[in-house]
Protein backbone atom coordinates (compact mmCIF):
# COMPACT_ATOMS: atom_id res chain seq x y z
CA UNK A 1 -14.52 17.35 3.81
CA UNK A 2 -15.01 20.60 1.83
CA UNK A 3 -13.98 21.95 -1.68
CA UNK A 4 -10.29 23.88 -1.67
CA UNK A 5 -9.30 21.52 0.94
CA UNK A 6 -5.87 19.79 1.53
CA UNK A 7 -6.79 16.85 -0.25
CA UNK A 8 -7.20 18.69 -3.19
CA UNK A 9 -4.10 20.62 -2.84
CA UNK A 10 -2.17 16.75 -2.58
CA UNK A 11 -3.32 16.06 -6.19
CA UNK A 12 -2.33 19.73 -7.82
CA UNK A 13 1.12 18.87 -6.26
CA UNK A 14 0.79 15.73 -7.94
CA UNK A 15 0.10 13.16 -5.10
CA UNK A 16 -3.15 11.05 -5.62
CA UNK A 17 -5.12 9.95 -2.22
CA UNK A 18 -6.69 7.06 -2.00
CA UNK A 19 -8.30 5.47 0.84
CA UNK A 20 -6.99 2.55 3.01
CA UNK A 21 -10.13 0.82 3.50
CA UNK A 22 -12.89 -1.50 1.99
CA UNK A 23 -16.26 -2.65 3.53
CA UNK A 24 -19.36 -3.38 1.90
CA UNK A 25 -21.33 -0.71 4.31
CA UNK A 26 -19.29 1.99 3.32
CA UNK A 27 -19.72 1.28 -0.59
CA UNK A 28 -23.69 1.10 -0.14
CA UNK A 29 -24.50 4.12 1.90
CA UNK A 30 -22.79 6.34 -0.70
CA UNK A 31 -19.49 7.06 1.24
CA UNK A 32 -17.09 5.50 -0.86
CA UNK A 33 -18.61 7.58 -3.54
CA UNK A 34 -18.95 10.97 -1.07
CA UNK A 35 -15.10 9.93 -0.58
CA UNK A 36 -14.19 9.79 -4.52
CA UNK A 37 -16.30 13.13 -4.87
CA UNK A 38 -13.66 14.90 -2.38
CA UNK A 39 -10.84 14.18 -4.04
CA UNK A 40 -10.04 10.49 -3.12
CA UNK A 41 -8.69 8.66 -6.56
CA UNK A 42 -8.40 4.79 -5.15
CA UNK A 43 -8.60 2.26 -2.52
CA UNK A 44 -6.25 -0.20 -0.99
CA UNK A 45 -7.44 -2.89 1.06
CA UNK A 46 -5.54 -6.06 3.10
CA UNK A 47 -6.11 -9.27 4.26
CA UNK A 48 -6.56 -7.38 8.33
CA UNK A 49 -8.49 -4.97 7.18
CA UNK A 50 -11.10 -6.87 4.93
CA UNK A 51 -10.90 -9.21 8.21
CA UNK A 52 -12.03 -6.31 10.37
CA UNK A 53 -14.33 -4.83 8.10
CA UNK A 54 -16.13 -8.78 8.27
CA UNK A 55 -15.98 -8.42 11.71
CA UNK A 56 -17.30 -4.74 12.83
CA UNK A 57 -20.11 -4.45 9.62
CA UNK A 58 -23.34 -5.97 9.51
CA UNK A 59 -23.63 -5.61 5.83
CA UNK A 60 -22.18 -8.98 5.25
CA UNK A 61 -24.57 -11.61 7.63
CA UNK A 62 -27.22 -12.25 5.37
CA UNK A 63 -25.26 -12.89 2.43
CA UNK A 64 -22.83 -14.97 4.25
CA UNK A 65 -25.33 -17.19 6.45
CA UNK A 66 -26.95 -18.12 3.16
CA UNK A 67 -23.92 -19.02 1.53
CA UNK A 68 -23.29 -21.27 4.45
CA UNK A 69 -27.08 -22.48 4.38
CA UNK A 70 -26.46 -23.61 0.64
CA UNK A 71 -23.08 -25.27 1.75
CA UNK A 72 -19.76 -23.07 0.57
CA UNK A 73 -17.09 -23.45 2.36
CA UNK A 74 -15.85 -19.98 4.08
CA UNK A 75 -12.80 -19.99 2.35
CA UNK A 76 -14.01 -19.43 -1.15
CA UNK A 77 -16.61 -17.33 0.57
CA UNK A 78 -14.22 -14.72 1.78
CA UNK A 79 -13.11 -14.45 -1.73
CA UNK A 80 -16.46 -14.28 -3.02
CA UNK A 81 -17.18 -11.56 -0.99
CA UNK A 82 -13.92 -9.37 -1.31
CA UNK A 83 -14.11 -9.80 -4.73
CA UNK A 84 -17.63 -8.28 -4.74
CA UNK A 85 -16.88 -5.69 -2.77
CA UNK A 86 -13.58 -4.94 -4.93
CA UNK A 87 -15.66 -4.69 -7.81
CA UNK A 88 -18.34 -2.84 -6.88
CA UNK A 89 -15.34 -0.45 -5.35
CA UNK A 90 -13.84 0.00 -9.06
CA UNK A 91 -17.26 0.87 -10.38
CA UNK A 92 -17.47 3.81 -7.98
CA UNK A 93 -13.41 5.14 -8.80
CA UNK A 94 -14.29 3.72 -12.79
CA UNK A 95 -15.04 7.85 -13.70
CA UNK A 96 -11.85 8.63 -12.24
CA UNK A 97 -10.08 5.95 -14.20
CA UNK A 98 -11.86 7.16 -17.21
CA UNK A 99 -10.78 10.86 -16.61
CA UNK A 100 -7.56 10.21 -15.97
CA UNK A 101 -6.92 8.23 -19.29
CA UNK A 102 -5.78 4.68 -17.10
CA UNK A 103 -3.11 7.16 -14.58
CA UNK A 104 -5.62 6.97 -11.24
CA UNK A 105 -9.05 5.59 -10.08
CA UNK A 106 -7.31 2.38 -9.20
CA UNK A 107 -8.89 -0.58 -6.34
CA UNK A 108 -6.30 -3.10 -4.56
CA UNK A 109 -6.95 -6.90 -4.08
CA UNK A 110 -4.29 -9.09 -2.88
CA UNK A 111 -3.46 -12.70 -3.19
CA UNK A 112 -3.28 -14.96 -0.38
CA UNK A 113 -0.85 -13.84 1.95
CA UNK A 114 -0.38 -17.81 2.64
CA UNK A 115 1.22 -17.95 -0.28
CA UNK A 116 4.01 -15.65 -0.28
CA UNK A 117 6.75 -17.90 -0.29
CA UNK A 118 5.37 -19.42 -3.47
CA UNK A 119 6.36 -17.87 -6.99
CA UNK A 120 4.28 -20.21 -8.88
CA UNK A 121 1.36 -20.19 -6.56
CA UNK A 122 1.41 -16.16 -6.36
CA UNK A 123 1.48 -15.75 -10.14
CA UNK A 124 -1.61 -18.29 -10.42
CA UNK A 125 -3.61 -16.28 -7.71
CA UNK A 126 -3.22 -12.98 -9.34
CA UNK A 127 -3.93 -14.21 -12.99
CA UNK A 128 -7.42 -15.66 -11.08
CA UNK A 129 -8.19 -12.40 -9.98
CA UNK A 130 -7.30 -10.42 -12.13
CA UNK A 131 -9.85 -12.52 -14.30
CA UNK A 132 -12.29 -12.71 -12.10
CA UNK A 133 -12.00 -9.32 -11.02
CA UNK A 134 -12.42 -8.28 -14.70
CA UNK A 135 -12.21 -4.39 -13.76
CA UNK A 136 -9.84 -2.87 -15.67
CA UNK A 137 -8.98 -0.67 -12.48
CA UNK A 138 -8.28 -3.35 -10.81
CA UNK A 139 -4.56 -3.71 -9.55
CA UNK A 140 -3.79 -7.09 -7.76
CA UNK A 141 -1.59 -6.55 -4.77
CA UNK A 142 1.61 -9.03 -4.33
CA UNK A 143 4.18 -8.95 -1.94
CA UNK A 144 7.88 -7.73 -2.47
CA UNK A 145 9.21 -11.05 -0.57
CA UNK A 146 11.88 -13.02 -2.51
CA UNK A 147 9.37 -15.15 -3.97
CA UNK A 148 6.98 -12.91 -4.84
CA UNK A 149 9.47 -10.59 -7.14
CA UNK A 150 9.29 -12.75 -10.03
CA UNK A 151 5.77 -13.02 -9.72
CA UNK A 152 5.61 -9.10 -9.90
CA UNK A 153 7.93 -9.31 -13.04
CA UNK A 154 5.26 -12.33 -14.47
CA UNK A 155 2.55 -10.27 -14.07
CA UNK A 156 3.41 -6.97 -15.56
CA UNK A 157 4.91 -8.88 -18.37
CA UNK A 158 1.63 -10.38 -19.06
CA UNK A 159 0.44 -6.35 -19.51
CA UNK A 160 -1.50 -6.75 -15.34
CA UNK A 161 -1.88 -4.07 -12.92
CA UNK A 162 0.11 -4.64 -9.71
CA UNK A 163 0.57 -2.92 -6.75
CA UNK A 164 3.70 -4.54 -5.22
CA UNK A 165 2.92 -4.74 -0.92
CA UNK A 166 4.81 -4.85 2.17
CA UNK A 167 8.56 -3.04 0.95
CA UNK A 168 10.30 -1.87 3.92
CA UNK A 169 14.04 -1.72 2.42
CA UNK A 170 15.17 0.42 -0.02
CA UNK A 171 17.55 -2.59 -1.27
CA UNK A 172 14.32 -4.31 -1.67
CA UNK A 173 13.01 -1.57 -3.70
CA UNK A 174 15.36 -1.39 -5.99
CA UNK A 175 14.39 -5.19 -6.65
CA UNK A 176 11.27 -4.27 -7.01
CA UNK A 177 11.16 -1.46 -9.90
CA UNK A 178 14.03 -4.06 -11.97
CA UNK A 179 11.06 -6.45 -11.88
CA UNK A 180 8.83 -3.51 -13.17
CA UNK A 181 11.20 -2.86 -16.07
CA UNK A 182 12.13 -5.73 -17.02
CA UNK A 183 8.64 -7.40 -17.04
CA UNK A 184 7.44 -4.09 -19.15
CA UNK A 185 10.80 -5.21 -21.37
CA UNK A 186 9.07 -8.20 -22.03
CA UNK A 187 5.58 -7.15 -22.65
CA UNK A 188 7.02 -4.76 -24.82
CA UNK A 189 8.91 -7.30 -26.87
CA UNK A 190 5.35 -9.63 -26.87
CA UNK A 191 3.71 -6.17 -28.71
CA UNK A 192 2.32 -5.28 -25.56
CA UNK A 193 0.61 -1.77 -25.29
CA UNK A 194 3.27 -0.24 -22.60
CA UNK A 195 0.34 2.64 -21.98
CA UNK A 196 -2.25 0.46 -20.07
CA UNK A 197 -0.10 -1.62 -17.35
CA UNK A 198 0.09 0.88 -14.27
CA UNK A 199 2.26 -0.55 -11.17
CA UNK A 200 2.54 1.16 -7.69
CA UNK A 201 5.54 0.23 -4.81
CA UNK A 202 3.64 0.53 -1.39
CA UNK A 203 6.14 0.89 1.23
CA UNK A 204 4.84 0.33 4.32
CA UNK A 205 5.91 3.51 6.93
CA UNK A 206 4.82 3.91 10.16
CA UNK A 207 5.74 0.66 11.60
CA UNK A 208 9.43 1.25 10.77
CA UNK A 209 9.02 3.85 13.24
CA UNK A 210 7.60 1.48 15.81
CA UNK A 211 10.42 -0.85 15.70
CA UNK A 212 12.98 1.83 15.75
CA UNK A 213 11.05 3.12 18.68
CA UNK A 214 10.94 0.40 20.25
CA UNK A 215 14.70 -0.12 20.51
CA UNK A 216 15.81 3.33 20.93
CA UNK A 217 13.70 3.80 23.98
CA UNK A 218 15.65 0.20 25.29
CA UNK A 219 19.02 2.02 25.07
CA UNK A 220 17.89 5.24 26.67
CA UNK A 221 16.77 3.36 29.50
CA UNK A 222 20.37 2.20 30.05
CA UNK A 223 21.91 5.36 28.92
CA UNK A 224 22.90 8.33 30.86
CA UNK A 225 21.26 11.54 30.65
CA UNK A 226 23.45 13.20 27.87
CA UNK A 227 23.24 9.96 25.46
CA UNK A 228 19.54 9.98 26.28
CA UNK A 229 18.67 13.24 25.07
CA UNK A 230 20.82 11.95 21.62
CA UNK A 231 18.63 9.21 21.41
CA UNK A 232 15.42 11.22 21.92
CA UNK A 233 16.33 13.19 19.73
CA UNK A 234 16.41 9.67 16.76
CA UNK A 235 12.87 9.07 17.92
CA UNK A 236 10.08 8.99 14.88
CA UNK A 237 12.43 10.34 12.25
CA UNK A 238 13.47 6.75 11.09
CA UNK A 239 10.25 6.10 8.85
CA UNK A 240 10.32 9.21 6.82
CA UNK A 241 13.85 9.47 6.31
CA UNK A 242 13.78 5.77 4.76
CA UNK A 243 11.03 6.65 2.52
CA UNK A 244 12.86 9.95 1.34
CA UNK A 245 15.67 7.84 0.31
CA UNK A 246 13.28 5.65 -1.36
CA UNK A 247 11.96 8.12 -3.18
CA UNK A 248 15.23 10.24 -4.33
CA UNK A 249 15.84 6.06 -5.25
CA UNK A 250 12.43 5.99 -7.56
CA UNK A 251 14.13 9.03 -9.51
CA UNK A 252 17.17 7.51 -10.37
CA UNK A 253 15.47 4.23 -11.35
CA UNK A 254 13.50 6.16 -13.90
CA UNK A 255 15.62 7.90 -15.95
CA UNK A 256 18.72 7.18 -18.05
CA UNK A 257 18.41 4.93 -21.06
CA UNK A 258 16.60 2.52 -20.47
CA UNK A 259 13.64 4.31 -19.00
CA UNK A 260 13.83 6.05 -21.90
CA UNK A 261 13.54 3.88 -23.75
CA UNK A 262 10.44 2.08 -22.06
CA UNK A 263 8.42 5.68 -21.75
CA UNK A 264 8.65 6.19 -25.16
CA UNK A 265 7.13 3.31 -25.66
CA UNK A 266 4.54 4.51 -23.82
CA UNK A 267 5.17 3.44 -20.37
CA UNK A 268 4.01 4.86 -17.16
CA UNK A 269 6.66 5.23 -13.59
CA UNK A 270 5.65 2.62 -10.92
CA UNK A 271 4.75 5.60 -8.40
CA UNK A 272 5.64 5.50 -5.03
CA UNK A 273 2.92 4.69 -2.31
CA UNK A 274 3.19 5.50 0.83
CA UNK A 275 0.90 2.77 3.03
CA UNK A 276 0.80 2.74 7.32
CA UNK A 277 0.56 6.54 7.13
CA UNK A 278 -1.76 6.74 10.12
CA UNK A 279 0.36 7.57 13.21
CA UNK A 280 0.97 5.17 15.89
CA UNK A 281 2.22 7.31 18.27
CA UNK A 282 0.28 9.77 20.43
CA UNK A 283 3.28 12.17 20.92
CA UNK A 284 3.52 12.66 17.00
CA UNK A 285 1.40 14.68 14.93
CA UNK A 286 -1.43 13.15 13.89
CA UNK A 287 -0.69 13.83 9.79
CA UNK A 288 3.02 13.99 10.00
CA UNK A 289 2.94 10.70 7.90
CA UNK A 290 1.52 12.18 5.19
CA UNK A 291 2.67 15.97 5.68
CA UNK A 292 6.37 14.91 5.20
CA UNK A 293 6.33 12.36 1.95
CA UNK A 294 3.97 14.67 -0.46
CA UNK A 295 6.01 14.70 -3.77
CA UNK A 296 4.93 14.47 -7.53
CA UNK A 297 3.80 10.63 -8.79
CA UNK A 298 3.42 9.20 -5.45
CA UNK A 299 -0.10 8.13 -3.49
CA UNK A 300 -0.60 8.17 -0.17
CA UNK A 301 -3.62 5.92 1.25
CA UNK A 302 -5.22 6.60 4.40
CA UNK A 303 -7.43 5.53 6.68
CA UNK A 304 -10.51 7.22 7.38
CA UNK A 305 -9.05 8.74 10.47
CA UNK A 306 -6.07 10.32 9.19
CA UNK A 307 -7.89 11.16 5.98
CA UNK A 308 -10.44 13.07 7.97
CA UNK A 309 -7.63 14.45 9.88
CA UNK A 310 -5.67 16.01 7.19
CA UNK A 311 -8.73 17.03 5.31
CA UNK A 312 -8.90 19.17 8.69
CA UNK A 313 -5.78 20.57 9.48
CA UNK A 314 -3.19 19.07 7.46
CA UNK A 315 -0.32 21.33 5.61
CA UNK A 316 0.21 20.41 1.81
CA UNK A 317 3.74 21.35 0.63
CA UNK A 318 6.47 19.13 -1.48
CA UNK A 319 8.11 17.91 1.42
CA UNK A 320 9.57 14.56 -0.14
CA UNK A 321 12.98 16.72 -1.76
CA UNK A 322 13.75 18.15 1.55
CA UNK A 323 16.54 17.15 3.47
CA UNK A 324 17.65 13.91 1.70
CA UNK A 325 20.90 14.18 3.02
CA UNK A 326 19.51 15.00 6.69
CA UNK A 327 17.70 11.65 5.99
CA UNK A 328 20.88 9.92 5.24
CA UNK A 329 22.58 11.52 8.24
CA UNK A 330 19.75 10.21 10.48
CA UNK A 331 20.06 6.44 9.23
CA UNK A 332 23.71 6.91 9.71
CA UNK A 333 23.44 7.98 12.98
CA UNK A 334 21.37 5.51 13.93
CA UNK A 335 23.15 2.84 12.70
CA UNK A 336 26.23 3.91 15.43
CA UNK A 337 23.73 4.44 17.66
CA UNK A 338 23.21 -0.02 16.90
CA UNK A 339 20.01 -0.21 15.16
CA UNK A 340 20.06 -2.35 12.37
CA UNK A 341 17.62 -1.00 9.65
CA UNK A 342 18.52 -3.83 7.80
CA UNK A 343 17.85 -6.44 10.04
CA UNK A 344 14.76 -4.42 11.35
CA UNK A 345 13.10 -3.97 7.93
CA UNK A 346 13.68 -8.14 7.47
CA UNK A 347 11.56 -8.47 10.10
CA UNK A 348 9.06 -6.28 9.48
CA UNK A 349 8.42 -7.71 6.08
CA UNK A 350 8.24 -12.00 7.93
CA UNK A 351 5.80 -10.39 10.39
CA UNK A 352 3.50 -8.31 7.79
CA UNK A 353 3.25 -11.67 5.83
CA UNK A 354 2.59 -13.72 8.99
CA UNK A 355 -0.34 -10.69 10.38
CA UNK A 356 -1.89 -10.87 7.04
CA UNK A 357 -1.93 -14.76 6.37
CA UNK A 358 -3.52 -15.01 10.30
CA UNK A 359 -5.99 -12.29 9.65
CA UNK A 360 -7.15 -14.38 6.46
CA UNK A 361 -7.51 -17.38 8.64
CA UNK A 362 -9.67 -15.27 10.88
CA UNK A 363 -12.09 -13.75 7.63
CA UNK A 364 -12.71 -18.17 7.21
CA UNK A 365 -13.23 -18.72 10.49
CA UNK A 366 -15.43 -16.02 11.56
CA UNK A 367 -17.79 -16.30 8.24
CA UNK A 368 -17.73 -19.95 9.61
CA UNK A 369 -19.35 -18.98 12.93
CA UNK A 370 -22.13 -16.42 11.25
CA UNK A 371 -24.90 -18.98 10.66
CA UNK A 372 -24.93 -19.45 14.49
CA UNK A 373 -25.33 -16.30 15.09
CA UNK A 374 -28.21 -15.40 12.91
């Protein structure tokens, strides 16, 4: 990636990039660094990816087989080793965090996904963290389930970072930034310093798109030819047209009175972060994910591949304020067309708990296995 390239472009029109991946190889050879040095400002990580990253890189056996030789137990291993890797992560993006005064520069970890259901639980997972983290650019990631929205409101009342994981609705989202405010209400009336707590709302994109997909291709199977070209015609808008209406959303939420009231008290808006941005799809463009939601205080993360990929040949323009009402034609019309968004984005949201909590499972059993295969 050079200088003057489209990454760069993102942040002057006010989107940070940060990338979608953590492994212990990439932090040591310098990339993650090389990365932060183009004009990458963060890192998100998951339970799957951290589980792949275990999997594919070398740069964990030693450390892990000896663990095992002394007798941990892989569970508290996998944490031992994330949170290693997450701190030695914020240490690279600390500059950036210093530079930009607390806005950017930030590092993901997330609680147990096996936990989701469980306010209580979730709240005493990201407190542990958080301490043990002890990174001030740390943000720990929680999910937007039922359960997990008072956590979220816990946490930033208690002044923490949190990136709130896995939205899909925009009715969730709205859930969402009230727990933001409110829990920034109450830190505010504990004397809290409004200025340091920084939140971000990761909606999840590219596997709305999937789903929708999915089902529009069932009904144009059955259709006949003029209904079938309608339907093509639905196919991979579903994804960015939700988050546009999330977004126009994020600016209504922060303003009027009460925001007001909160940012002169020094608080900061929970951006809007746009997660899944790699395409699924072979027939789409390969950057259209991130080519069509660039808009001021948002963050896109990326994968390597798509990173690399827009660093290439990707097109930087505010594309987020364009054609909110096309994007609320679209979901109408697909909604006569029979696909429940609601019902779709439900599902979504059970099944990205369920992946993650089964790739954790998978980190403690494969660290399990590495002493035999020393």
């Amino acid at each position: 990636m050079e200088k003057n390239n489209p990454i760069a472009e993102l942040k002057r029109l006010g989107q940070s990039v940060w990338l979608d991946q953590i492994d212990r190889g990439m932090i040591r050879s310098g990339q993650l660094a090389r990365y932060r040095d183009a004009g990458v400002s963060g890192v998100t990580a998951n339970p799957t990816i951290f589980a792949k990253a275990l999997e594919t890189s070398d740069a964990y056996a030693d450390d892990a087989a000896t663990r095992l030789d002394r007798g941990q137990d892989p569970e508290s291993m996998v944490w031992d080793l994330l949170i290693e890797d997450v701190q030695a992560a914020a240490d690279v993006f600390r500059p950036v965090f210093d530079m930009e005064r607390g806005g950017d520069g930030f590092v993901s970890i997330e609680v147990s996904p096996e936990i989701a259901g469980d306010t209580d639980r979730t709240i005493a997972a990201a407190r542990d963290l958080q301490r043990r983290c002890a990174r001030p650019n740390v943000m720990v990631k929680i999910p937007a389930t039922p359960a997990g929205l008072p956590a979220i409101q816990a946490m930033i009342a208690e002044g923490a970072n949190i990136n709130v994981t896995l939205i899909f609705a925009v009715e969730r989202y709205v859930k969402v930034v009230e727990a933001y405010l409110a829990g920034l209400e109450e830190f505010s009336r504990k004397g809290g310093d409004l200025g340091r707590v920084h939140s971000v709302a990761s909606f999840f994109v590219s596997r709305v798109d999937t789903k929708v997909d999915e089902q529009l291709t069932k009904k144009m199977q059955a259709a006949d030819q003029a209904r079938r070209r309608e339907l093509d015609g639905l196919l991979g808008r579903a994804a960015i047209a939700n988050s546009k209406l999330a977004y126009e959303m994020f600016g209504q939420l922060h303003s009027g009175p009460r925001w007001d009231r909160l940012r002169e008290a020094g608080a900061s808006v929970q951006r809007c972060l746009w997660a899944s941005t790699s395409t699924k799809n072979p027939r789409y463009r390969d950057t259209m994910y991130v080519e069509e939601l660039i808009g001021p205080a948002t963050v896109n993360t990326m994968p390597p591949s798509t990173l690399e990929a827009f660093a290439e040949h990707g097109r930087a323009a505010l594309s987020l304020h364009r054609e909110v009402d096309g994007a609320r034609r679209l979901l109408d019309q697909l909604a006569m067309n029979g696909i429940d968004l609601a019902a779709i984005t439900q599902e979504l949201e059970d099944e990205g708990v369920a992946g993650f909590a089964k790739s954790f499972r998978e980190s403690i059993q494969n660290l399990g296995r590495v002493r035999s295969t020393r």
